[in-house]
Protein backbone atom coordinates (compact mmCIF):
# COMPACT_ATOMS: atom_id res chain seq x y z
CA UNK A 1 20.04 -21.11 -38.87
CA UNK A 2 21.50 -17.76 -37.32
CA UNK A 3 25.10 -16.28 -37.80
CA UNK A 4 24.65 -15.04 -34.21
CA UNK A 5 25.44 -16.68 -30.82
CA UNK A 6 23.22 -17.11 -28.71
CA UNK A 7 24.29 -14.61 -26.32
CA UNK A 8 24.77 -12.36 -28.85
CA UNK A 9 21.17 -12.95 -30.23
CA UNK A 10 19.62 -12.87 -26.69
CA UNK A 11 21.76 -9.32 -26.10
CA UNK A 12 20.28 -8.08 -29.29
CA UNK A 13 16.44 -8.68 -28.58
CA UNK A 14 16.57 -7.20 -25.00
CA UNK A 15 18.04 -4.32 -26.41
CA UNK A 16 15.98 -3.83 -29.76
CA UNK A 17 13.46 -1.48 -28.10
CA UNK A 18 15.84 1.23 -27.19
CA UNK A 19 17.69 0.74 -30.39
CA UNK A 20 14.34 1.79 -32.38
CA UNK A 21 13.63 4.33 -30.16
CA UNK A 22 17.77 5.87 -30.50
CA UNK A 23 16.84 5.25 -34.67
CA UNK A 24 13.86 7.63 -34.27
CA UNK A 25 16.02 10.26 -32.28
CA UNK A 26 18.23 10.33 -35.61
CA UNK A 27 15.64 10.36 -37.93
CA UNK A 28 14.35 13.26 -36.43
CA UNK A 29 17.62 14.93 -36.11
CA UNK A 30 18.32 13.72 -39.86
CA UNK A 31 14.33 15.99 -40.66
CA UNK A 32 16.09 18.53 -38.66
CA UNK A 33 18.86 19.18 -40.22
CA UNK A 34 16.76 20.08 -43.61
CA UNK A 35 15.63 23.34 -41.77
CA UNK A 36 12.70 25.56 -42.83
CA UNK A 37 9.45 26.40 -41.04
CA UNK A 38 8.27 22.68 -41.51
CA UNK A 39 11.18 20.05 -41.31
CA UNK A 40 12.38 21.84 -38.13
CA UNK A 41 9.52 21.41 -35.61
CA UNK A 42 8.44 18.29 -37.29
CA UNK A 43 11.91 16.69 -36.39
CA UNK A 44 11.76 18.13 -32.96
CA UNK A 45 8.27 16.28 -32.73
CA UNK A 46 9.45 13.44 -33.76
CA UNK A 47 12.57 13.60 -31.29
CA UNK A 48 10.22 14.24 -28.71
CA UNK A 49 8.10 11.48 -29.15
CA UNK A 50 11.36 9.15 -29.67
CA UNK A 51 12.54 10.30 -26.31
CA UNK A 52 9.48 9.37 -24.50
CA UNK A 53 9.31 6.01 -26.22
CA UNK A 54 13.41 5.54 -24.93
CA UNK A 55 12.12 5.80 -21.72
CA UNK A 56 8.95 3.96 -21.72
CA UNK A 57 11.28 0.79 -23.56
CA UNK A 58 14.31 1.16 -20.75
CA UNK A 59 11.93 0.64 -18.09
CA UNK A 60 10.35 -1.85 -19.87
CA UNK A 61 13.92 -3.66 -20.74
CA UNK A 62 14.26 -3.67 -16.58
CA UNK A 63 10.92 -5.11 -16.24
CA UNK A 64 12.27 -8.13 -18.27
CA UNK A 65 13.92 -10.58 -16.47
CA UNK A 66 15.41 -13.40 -17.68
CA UNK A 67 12.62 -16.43 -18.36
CA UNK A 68 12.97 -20.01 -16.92
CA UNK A 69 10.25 -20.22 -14.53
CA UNK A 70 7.23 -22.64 -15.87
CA UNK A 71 4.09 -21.04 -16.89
CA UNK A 72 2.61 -18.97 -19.55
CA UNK A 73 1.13 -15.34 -18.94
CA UNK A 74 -1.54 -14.11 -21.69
CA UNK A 75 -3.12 -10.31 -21.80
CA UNK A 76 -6.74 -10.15 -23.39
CA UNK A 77 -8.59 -7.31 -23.18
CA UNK A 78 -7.75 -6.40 -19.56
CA UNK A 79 -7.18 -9.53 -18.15
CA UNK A 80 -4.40 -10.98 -16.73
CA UNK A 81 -4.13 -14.86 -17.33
CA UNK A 82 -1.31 -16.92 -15.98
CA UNK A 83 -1.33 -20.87 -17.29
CA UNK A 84 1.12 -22.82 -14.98
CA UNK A 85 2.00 -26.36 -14.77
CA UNK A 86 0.62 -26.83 -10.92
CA UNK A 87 -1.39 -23.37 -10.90
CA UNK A 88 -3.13 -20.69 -13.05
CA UNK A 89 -5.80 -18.49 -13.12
CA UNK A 90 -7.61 -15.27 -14.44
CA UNK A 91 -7.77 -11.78 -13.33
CA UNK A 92 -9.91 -8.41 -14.15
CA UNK A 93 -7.85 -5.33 -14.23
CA UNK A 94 -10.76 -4.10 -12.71
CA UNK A 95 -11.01 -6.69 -10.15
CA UNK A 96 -7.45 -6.24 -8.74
CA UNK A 97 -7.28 -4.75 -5.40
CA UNK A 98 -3.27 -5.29 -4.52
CA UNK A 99 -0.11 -6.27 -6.33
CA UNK A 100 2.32 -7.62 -3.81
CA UNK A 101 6.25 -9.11 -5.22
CA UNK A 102 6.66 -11.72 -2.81
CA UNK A 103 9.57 -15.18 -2.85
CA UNK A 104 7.74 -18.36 -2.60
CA UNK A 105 10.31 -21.48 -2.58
CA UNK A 106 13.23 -19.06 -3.89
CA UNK A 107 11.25 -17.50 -6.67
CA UNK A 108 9.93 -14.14 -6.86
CA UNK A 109 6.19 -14.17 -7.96
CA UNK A 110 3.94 -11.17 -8.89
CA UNK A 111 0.76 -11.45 -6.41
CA UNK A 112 -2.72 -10.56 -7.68
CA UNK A 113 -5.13 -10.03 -5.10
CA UNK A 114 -8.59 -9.72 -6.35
CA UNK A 115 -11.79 -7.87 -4.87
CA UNK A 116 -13.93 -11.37 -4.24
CA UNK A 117 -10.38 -12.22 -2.33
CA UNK A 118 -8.60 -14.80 -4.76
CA UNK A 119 -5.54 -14.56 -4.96
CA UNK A 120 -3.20 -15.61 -8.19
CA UNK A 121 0.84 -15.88 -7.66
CA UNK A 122 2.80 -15.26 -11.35
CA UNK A 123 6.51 -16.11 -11.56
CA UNK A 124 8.07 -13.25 -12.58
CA UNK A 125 10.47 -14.92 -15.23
CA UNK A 126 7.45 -17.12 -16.72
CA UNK A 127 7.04 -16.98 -20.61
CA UNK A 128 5.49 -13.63 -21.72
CA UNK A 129 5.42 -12.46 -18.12
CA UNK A 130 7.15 -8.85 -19.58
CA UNK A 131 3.62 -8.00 -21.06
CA UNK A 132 2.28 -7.28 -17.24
CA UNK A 133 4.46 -4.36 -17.18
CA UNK A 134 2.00 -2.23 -19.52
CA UNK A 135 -0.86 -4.17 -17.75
CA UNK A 136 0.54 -2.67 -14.73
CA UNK A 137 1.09 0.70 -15.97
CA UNK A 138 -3.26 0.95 -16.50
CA UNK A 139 -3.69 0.51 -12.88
CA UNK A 140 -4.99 3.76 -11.07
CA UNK A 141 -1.99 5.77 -8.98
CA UNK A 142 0.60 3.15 -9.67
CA UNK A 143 3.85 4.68 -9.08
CA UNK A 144 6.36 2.85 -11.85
CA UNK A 145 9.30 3.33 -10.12
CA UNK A 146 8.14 1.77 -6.66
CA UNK A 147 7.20 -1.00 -9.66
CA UNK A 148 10.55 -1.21 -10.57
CA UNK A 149 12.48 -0.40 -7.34
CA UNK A 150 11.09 -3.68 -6.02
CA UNK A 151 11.67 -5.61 -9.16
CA UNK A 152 15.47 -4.41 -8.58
CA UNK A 153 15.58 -5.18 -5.29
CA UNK A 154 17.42 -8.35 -4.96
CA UNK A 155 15.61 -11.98 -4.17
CA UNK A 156 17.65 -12.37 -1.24
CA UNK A 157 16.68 -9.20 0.16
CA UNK A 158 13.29 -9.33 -0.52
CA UNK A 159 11.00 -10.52 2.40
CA UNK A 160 10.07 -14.19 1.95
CA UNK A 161 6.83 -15.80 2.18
CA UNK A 162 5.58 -19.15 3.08
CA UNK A 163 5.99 -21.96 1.03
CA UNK A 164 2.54 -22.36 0.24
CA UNK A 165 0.68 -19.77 -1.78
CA UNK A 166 -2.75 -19.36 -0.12
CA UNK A 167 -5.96 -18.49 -2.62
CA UNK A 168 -7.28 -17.11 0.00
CA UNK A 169 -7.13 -13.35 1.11
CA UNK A 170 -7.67 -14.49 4.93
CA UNK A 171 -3.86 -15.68 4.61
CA UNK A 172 -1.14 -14.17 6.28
CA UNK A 173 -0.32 -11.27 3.48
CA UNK A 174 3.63 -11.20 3.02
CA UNK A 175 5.66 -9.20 0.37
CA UNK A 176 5.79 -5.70 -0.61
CA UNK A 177 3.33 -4.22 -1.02
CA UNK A 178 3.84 -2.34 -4.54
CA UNK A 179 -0.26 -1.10 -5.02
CA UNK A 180 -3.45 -1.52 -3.33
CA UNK A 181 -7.00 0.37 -5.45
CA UNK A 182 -7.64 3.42 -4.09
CA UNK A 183 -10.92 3.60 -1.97
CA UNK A 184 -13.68 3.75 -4.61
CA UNK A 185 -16.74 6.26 -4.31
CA UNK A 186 -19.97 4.90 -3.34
CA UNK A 187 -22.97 6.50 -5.05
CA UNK A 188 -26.26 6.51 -2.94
């Protein structure tokens, strides 16, 4: 039984991340404040380190969006697996070619493309879906804020796709594209 409303309680667990990260800020103004050769730069490591983990958990608060859409998305060891009621499927970090935010029947859907050419389509508000965003953040000359520029762009302004989502990569490609791999070297 909680004390909280909901509201409240949902308010409070999108927010908890930056809320650490400000409690490490004034712990390590708190070490600070004891002075000496030691206490001093330990607390400004420590504030250091809490400001780059603020910033890492506000972009990943915007990366969360509110859940609703059916489906389950898992991480294991660097794959990405989405369980849905009428779709799924797995893919390799290393297999992924091109991530693509694209609207399919009014919802907004992360698009996988793979190397062999499947393609997977993950609702952005399934369950667990907020656990791409450090998946994401492995690929190879992903820029983070084209990631989340598109994921603030609105649905309505977004460019809409079919209402069909193709497994193939011969299909008409729609969305933004957000990152294609880089061209890999061949060794001879």
């Amino acid at each position: 039984m909680s004390f909280l409303r909901p509201e409240v309680q949902a308010l409070l667990l999108r927010w908890r991340e930056p809320a650490a990260a400000a409690g490490g800020m004034a712990l390590a103004l708190w070490l600070g404040s004891f002075g000496g050769w030691f206490f001093v730069p330990l607390g400004a490591l420590v504030f250091a380190a809490s400001v780059a983990w603020g910033i890492i958990a506000l972009r990943r608060m915007r990366f969360r969006q509110a859940a609703g859409a059916p489906g389950l998305v898992e991480l294991d060891e660097g794959q990405i697996g989405y369980l849905g009621p009428e779709w799924g499927g797995f893919v390799a970090l290393d297999d992924l070619e091109e991530l693509r935010l694209v609207t399919i029947r009014g919802e907004r859907h992360w698009r996988l493309a793979q190397s062999d050419g499947q393609v997977l389509a993950i609702p952005v508000g399934a369950k667990g879906a907020e656990r791409l965003f450090d998946a994401f953040a492995t690929l190879p000359g992903l820029e983070m804020r084209v990631l989340l520029a598109a994921l603030d762009t609105p649905p309505s302004a977004a460019p809409t796709g079919p209402n069909v989502i193709s497994l193939s990569s011969q299909a008409p490609t729609m969305g933004r594209v957000i990152w294609r791999r880089p061209a890999r070297a061949v060794l001879t």
